[in-house]
PDB file of N, CA and C in Angstrom:
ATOM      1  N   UNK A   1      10.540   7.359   0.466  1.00  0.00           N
ATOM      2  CA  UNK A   1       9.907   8.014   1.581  1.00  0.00           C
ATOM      3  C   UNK A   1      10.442   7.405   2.868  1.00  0.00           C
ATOM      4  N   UNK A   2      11.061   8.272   3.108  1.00  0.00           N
ATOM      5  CA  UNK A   2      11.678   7.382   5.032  1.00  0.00           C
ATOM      6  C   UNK A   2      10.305   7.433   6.125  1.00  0.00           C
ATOM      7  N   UNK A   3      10.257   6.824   6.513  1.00  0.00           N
ATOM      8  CA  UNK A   3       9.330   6.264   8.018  1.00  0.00           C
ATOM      9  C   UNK A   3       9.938   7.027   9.147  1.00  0.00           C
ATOM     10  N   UNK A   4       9.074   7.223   9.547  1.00  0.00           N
ATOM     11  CA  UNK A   4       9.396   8.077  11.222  1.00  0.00           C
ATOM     12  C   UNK A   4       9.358   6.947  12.437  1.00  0.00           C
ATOM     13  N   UNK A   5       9.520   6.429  12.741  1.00  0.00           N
ATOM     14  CA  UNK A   5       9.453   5.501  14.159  1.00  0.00           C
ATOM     15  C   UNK A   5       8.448   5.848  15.410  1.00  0.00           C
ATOM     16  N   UNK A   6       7.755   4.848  15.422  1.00  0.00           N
ATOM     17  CA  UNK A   6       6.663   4.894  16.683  1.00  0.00           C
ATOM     18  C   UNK A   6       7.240   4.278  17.556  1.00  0.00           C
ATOM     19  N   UNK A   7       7.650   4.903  19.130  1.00  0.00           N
ATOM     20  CA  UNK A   7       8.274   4.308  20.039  1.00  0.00           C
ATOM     21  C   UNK A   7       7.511   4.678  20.948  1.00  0.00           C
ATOM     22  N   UNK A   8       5.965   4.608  20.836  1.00  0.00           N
ATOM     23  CA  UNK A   8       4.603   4.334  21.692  1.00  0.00           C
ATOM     24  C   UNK A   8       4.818   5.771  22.336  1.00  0.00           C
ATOM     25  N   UNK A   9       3.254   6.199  23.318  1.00  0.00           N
ATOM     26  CA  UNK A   9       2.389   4.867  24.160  1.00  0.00           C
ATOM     27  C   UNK A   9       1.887   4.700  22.794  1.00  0.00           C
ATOM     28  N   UNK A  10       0.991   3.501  23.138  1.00  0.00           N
ATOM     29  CA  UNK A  10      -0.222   2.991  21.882  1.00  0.00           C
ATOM     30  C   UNK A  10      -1.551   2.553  23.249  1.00  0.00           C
ATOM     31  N   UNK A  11      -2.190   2.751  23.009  1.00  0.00           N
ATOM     32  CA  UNK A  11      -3.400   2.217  23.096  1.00  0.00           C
ATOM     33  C   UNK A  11      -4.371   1.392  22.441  1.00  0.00           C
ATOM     34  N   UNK A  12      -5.277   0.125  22.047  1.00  0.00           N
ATOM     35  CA  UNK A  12      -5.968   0.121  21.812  1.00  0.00           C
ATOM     36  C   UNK A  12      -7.646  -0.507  21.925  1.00  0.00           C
ATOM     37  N   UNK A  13      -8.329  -0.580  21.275  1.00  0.00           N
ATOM     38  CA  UNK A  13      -9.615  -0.776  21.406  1.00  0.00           C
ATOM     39  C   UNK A  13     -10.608  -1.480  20.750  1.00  0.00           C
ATOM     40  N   UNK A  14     -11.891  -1.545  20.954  1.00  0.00           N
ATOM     41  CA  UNK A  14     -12.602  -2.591  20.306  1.00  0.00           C
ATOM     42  C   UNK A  14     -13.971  -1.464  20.522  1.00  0.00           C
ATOM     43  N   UNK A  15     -14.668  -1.852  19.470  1.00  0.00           N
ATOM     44  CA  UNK A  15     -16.178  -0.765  19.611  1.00  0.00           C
ATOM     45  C   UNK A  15     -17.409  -1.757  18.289  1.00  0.00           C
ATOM     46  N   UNK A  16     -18.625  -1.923  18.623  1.00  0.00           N
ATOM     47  CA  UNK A  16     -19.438  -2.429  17.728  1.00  0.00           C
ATOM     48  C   UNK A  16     -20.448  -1.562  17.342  1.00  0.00           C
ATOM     49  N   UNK A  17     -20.209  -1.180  15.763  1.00  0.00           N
ATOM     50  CA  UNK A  17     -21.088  -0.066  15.274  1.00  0.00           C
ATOM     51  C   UNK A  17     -22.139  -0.525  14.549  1.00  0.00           C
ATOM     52  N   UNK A  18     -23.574   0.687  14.495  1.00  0.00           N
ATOM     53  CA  UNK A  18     -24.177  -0.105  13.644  1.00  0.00           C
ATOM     54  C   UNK A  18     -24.441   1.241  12.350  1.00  0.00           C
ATOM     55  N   UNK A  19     -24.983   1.339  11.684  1.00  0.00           N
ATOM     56  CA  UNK A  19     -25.135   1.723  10.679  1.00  0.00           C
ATOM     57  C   UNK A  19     -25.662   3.351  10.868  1.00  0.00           C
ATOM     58  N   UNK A  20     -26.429   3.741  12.374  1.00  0.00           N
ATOM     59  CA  UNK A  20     -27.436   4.243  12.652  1.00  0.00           C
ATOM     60  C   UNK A  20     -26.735   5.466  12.959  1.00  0.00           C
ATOM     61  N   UNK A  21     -25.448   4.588  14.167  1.00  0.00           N
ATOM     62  CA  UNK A  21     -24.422   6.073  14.863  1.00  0.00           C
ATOM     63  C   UNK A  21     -23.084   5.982  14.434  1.00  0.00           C
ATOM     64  N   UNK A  22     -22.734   7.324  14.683  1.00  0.00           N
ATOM     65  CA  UNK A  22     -21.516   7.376  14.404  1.00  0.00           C
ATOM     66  C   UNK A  22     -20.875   7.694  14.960  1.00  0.00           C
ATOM     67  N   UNK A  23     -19.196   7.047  15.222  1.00  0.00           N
ATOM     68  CA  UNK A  23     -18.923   6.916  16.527  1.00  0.00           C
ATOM     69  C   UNK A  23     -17.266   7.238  15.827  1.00  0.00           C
ATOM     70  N   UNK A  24     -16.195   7.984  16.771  1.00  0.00           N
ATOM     71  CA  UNK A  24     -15.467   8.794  16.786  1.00  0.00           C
ATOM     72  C   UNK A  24     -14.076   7.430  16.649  1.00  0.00           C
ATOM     73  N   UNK A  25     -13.143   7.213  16.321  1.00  0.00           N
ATOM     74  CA  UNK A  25     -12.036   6.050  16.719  1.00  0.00           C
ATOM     75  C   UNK A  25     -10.972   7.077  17.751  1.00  0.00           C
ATOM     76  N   UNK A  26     -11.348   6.182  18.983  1.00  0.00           N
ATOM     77  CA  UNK A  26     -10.601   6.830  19.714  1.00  0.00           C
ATOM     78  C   UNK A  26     -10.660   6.043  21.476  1.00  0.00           C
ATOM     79  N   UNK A  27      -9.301   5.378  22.091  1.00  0.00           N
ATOM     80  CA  UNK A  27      -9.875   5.023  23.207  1.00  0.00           C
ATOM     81  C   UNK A  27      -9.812   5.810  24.474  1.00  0.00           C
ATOM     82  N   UNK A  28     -10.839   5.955  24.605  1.00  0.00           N
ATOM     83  CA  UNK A  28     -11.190   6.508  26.211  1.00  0.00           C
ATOM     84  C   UNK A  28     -12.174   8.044  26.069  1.00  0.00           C
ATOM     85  N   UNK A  29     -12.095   8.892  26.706  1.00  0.00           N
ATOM     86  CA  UNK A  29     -12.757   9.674  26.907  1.00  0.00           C
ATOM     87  C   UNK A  29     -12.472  11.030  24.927  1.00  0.00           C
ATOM     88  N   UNK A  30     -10.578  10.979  25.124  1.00  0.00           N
ATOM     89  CA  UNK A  30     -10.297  11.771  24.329  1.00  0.00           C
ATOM     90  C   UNK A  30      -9.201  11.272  23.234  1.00  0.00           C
ATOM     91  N   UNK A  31      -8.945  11.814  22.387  1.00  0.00           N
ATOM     92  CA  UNK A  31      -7.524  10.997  21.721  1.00  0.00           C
ATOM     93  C   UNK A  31      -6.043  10.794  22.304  1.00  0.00           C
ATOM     94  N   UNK A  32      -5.338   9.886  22.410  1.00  0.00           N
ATOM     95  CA  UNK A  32      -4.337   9.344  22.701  1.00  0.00           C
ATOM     96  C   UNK A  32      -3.514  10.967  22.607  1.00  0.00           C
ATOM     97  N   UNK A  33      -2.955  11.072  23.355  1.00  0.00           N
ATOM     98  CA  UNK A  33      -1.684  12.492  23.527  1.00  0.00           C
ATOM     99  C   UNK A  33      -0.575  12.367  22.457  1.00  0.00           C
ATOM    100  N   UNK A  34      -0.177  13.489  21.696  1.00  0.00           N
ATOM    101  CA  UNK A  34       0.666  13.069  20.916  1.00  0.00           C
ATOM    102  C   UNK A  34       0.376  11.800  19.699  1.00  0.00           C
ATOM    103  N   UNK A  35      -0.740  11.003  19.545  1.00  0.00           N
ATOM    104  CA  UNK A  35      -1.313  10.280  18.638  1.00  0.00           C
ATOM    105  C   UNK A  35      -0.799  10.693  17.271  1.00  0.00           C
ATOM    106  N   UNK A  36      -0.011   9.536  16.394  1.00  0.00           N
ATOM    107  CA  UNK A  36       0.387   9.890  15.053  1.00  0.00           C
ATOM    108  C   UNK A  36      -0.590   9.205  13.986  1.00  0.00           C
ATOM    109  N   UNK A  37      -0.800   8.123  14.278  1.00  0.00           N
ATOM    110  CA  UNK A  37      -1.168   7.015  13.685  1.00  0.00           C
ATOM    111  C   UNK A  37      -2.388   6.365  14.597  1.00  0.00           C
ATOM    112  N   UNK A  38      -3.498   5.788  13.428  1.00  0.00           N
ATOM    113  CA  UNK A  38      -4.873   4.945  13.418  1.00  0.00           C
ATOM    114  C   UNK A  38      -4.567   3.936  12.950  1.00  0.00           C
ATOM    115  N   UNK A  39      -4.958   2.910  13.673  1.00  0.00           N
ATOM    116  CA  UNK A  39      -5.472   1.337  12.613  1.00  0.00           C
ATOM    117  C   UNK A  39      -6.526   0.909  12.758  1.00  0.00           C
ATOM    118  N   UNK A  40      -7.401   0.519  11.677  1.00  0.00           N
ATOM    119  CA  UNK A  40      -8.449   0.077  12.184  1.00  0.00           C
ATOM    120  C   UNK A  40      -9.069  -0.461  11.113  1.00  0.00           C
ATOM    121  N   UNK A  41      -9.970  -1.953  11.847  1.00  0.00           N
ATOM    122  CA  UNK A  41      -9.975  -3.498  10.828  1.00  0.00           C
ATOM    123  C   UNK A  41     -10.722  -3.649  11.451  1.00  0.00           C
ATOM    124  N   UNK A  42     -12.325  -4.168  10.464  1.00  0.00           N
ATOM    125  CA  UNK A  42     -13.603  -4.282  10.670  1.00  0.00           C
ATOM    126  C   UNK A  42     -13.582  -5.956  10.666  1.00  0.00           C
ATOM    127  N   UNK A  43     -13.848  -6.064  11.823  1.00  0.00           N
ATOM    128  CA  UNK A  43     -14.422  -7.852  11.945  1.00  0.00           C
ATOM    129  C   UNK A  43     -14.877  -8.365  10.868  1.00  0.00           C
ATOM    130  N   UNK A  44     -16.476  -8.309  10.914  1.00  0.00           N
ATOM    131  CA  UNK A  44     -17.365  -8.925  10.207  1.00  0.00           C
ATOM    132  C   UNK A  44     -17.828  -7.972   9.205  1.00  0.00           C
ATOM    133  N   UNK A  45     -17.951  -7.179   9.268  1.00  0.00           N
ATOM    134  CA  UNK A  45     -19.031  -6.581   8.415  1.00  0.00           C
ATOM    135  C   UNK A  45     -18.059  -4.844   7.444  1.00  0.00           C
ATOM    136  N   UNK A  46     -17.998  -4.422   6.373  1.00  0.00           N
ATOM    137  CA  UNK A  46     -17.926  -3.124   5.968  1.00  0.00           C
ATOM    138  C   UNK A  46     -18.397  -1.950   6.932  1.00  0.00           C
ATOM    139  N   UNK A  47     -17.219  -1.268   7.016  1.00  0.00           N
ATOM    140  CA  UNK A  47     -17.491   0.159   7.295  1.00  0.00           C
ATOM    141  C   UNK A  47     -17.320   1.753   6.665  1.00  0.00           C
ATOM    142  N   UNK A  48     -17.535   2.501   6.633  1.00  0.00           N
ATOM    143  CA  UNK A  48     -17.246   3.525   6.511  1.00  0.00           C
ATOM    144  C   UNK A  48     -16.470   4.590   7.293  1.00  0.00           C
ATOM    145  N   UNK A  49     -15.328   5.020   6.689  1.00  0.00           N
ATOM    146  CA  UNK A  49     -13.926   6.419   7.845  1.00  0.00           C
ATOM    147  C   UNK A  49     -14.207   7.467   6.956  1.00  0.00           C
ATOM    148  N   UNK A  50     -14.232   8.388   8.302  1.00  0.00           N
ATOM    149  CA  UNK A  50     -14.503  10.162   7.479  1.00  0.00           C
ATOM    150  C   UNK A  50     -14.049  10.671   8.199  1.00  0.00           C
ATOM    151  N   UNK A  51     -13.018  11.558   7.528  1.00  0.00           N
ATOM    152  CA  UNK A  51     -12.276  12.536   8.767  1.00  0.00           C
ATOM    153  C   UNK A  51     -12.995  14.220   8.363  1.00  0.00           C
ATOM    154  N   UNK A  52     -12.719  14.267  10.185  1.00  0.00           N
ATOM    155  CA  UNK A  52     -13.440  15.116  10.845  1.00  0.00           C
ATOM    156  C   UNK A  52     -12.736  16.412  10.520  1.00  0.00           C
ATOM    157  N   UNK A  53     -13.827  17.822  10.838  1.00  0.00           N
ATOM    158  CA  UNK A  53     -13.515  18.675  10.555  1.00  0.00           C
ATOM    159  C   UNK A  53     -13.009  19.676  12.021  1.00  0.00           C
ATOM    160  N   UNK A  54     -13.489  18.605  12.906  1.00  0.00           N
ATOM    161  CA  UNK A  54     -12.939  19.282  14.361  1.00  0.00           C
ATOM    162  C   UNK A  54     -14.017  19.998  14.976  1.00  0.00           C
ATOM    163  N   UNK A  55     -14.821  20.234  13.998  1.00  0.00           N
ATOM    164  CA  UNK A  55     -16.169  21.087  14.614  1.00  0.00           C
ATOM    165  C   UNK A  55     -17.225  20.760  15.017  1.00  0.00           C
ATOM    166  N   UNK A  56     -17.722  19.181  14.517  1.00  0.00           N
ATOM    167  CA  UNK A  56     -19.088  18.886  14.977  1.00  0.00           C
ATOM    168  C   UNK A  56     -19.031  17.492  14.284  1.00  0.00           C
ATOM    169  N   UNK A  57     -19.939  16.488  15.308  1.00  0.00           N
ATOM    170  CA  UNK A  57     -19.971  15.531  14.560  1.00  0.00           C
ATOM    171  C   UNK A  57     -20.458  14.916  13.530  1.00  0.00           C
ATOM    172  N   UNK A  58     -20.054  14.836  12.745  1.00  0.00           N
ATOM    173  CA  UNK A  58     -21.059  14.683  11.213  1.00  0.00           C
ATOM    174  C   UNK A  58     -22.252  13.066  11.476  1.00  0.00           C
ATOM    175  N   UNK A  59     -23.360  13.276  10.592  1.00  0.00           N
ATOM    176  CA  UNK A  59     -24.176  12.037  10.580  1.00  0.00           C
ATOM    177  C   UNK A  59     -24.093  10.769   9.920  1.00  0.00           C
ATOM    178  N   UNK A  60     -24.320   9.624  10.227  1.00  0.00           N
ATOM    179  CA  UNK A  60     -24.140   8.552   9.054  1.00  0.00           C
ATOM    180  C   UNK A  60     -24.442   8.700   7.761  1.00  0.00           C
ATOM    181  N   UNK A  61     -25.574   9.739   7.095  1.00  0.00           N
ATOM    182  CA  UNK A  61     -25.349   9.645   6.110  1.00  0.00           C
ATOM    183  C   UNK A  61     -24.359  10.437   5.644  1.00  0.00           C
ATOM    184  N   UNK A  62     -23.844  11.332   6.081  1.00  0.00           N
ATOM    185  CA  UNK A  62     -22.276  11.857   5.756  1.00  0.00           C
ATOM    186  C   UNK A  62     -21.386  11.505   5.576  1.00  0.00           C
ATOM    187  N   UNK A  63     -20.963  10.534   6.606  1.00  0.00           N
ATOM    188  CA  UNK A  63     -19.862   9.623   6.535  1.00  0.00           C
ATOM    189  C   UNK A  63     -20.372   8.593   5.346  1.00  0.00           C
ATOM    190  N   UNK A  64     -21.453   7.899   5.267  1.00  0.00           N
ATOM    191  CA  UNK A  64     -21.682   7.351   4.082  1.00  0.00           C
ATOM    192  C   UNK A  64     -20.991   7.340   2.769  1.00  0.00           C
ATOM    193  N   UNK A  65     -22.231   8.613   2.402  1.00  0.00           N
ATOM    194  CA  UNK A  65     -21.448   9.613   1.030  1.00  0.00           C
ATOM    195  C   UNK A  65     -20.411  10.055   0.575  1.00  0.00           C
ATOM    196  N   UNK A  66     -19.815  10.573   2.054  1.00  0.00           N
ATOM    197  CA  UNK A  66     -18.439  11.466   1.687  1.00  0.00           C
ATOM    198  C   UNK A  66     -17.289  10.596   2.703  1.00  0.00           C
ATOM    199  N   UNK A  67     -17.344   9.549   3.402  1.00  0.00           N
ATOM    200  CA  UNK A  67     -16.542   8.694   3.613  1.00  0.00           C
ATOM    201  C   UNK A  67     -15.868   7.707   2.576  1.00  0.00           C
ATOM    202  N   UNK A  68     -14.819   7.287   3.294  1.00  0.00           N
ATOM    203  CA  UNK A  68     -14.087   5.858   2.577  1.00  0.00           C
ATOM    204  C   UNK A  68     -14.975   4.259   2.888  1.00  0.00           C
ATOM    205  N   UNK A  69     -14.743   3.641   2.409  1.00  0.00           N
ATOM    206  CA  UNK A  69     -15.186   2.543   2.108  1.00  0.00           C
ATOM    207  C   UNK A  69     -14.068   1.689   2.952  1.00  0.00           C
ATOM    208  N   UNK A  70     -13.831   0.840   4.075  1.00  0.00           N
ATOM    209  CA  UNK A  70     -13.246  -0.014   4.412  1.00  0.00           C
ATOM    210  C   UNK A  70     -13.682  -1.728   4.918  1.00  0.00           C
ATOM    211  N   UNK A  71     -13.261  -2.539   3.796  1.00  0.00           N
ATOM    212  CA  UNK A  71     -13.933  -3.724   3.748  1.00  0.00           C
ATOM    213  C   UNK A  71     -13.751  -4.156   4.777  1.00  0.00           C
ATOM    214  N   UNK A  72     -14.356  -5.497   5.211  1.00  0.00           N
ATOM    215  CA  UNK A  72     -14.078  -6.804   6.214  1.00  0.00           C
ATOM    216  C   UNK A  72     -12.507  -6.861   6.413  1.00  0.00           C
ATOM    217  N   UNK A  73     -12.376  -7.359   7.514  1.00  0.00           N
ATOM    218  CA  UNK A  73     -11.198  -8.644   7.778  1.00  0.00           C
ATOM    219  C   UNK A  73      -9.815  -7.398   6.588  1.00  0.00           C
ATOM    220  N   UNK A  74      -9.897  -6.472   6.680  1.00  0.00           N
ATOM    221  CA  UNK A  74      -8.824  -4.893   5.924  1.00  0.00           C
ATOM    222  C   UNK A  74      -7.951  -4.319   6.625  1.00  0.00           C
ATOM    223  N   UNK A  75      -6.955  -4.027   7.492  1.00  0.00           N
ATOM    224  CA  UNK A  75      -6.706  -3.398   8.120  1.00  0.00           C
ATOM    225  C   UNK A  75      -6.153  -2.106   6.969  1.00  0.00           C
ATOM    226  N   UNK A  76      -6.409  -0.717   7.745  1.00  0.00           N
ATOM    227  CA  UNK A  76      -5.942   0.341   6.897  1.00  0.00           C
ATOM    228  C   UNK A  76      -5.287   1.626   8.339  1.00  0.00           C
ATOM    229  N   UNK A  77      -4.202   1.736   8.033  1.00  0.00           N
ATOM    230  CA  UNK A  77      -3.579   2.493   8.791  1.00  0.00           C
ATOM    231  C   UNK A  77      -3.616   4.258   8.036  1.00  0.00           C
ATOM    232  N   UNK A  78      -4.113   5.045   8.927  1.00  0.00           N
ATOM    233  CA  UNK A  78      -4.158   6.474   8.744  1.00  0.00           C
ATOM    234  C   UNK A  78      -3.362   7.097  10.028  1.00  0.00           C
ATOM    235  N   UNK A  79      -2.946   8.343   8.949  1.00  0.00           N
ATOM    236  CA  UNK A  79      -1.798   9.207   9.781  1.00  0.00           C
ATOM    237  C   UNK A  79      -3.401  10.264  10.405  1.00  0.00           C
ATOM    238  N   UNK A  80      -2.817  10.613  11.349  1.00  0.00           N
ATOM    239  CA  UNK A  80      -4.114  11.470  11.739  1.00  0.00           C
ATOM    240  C   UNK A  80      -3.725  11.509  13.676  1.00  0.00           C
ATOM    241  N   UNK A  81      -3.521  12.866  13.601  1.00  0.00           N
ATOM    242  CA  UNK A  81      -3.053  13.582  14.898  1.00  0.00           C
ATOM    243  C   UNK A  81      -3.952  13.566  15.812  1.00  0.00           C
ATOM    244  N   UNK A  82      -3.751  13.868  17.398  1.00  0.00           N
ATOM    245  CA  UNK A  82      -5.213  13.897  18.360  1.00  0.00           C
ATOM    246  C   UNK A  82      -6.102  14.802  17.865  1.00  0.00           C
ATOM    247  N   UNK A  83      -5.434  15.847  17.083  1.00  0.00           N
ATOM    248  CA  UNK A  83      -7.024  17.120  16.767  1.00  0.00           C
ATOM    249  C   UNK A  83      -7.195  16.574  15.278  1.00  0.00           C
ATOM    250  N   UNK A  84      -7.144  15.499  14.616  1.00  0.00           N
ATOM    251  CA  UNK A  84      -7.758  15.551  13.608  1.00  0.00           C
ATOM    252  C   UNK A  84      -8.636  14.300  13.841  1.00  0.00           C
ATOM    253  N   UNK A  85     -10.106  14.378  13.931  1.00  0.00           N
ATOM    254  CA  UNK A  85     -11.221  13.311  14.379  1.00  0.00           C
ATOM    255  C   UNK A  85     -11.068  12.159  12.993  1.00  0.00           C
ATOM    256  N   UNK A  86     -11.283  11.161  13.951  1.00  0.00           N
ATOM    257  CA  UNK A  86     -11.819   9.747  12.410  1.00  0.00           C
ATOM    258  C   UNK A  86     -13.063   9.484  13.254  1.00  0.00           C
ATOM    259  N   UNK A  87     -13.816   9.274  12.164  1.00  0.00           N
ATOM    260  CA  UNK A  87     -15.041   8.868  12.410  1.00  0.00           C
ATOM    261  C   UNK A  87     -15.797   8.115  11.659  1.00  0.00           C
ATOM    262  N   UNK A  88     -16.249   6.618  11.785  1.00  0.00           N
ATOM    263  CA  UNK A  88     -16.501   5.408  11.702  1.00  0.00           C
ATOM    264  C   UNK A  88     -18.162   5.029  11.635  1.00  0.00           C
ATOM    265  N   UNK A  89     -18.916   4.219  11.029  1.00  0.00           N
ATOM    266  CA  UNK A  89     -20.016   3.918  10.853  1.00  0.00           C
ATOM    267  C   UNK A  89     -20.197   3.024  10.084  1.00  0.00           C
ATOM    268  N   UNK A  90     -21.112   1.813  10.833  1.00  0.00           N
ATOM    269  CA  UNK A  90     -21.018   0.543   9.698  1.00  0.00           C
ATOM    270  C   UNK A  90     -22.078   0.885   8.683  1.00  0.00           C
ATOM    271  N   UNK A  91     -21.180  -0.205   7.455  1.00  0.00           N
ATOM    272  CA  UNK A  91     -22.211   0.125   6.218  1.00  0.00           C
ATOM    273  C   UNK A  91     -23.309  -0.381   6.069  1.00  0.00           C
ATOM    274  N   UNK A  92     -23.610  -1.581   7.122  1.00  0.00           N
ATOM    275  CA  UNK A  92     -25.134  -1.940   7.251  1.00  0.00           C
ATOM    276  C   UNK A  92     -24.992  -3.026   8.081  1.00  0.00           C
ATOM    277  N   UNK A  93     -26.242  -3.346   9.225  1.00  0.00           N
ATOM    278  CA  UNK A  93     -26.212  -4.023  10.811  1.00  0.00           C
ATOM    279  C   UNK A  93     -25.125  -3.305  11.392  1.00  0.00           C
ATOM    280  N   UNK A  94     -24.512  -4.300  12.117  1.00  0.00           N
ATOM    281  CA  UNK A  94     -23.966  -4.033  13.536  1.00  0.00           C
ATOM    282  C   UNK A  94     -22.495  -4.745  13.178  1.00  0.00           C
ATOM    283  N   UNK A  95     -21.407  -4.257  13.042  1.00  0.00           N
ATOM    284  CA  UNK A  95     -20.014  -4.425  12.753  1.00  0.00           C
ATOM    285  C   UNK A  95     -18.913  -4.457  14.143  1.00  0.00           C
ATOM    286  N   UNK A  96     -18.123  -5.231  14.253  1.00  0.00           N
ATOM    287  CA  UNK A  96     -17.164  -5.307  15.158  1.00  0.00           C
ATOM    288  C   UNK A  96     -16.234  -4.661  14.778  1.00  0.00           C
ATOM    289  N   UNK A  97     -15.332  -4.097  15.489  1.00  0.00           N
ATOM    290  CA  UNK A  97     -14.241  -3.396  14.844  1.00  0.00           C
ATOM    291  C   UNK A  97     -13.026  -3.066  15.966  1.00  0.00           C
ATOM    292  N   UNK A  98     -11.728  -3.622  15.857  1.00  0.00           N
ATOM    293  CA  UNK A  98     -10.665  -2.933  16.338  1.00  0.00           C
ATOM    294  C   UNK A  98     -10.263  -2.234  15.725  1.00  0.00           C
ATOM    295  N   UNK A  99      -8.943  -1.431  16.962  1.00  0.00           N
ATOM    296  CA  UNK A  99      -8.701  -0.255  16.753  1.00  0.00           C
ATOM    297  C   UNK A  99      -7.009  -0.254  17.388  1.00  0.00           C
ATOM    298  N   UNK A 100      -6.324   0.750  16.938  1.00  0.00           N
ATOM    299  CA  UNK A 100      -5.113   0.994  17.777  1.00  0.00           C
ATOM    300  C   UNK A 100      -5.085   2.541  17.235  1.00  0.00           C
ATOM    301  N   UNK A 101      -4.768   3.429  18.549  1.00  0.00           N
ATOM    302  CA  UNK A 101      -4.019   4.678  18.152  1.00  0.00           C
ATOM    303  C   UNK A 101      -2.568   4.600  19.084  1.00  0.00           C
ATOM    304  N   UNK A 102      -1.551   5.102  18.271  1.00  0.00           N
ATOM    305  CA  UNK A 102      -0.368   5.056  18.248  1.00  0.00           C
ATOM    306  C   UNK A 102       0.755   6.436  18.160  1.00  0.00           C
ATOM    307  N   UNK A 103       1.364   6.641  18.980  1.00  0.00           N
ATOM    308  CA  UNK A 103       2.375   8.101  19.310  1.00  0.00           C
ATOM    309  C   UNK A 103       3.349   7.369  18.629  1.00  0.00           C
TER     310      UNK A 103
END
């Protein structure tokens, strides 16, 4: 499989979730322009990634159920364009979490 080359912009970010909301990976108002690539590595605590359907924001227990599982101290890189939403929710308390989106 050949690799495509990221020769930026990149942006990234820091956000602390808790279990309750669910909150979009993305810095600033909207997604990074041209955005190819997500990374994103939970401090302290498990989270949950669910990609979006573009239409509405789904609830924690959604992302729960029908999300991925991403441990502590993990980084996991997803391909995922500005119109395709990730959306994030810790799996229990209040989780730290960086972020990078990447053109």
């Amino acid at each position: 499989m050949a690799f495509i080359s990221l020769d930026g912009p990149a942006a990234q970010g820091a956000i602390s979730l808790t279990a309750a909301a669910v909150q979009e990976i993305k810095v600033g108002a909207s997604p990074l322009e041209e955005r190819n690539v997500i990374e994103i590595q939970p401090i302290d605590g498990n989270i949950y990634y669910y990609y979006g359907d573009g239409t509405n924001t789904p609830n924690a227990a959604t992302v729960m159920s029908d999300g991925f599982l991403l441990r502590k101290e993990r980084v996991k890189t997803l391909e995922a364009g500005p119109r395709q939403p990730i959306f994030v929710v810790a799996a229990a308390g209040t989780v730290d979490v960086r972020f990078a989106e990447r053109a």
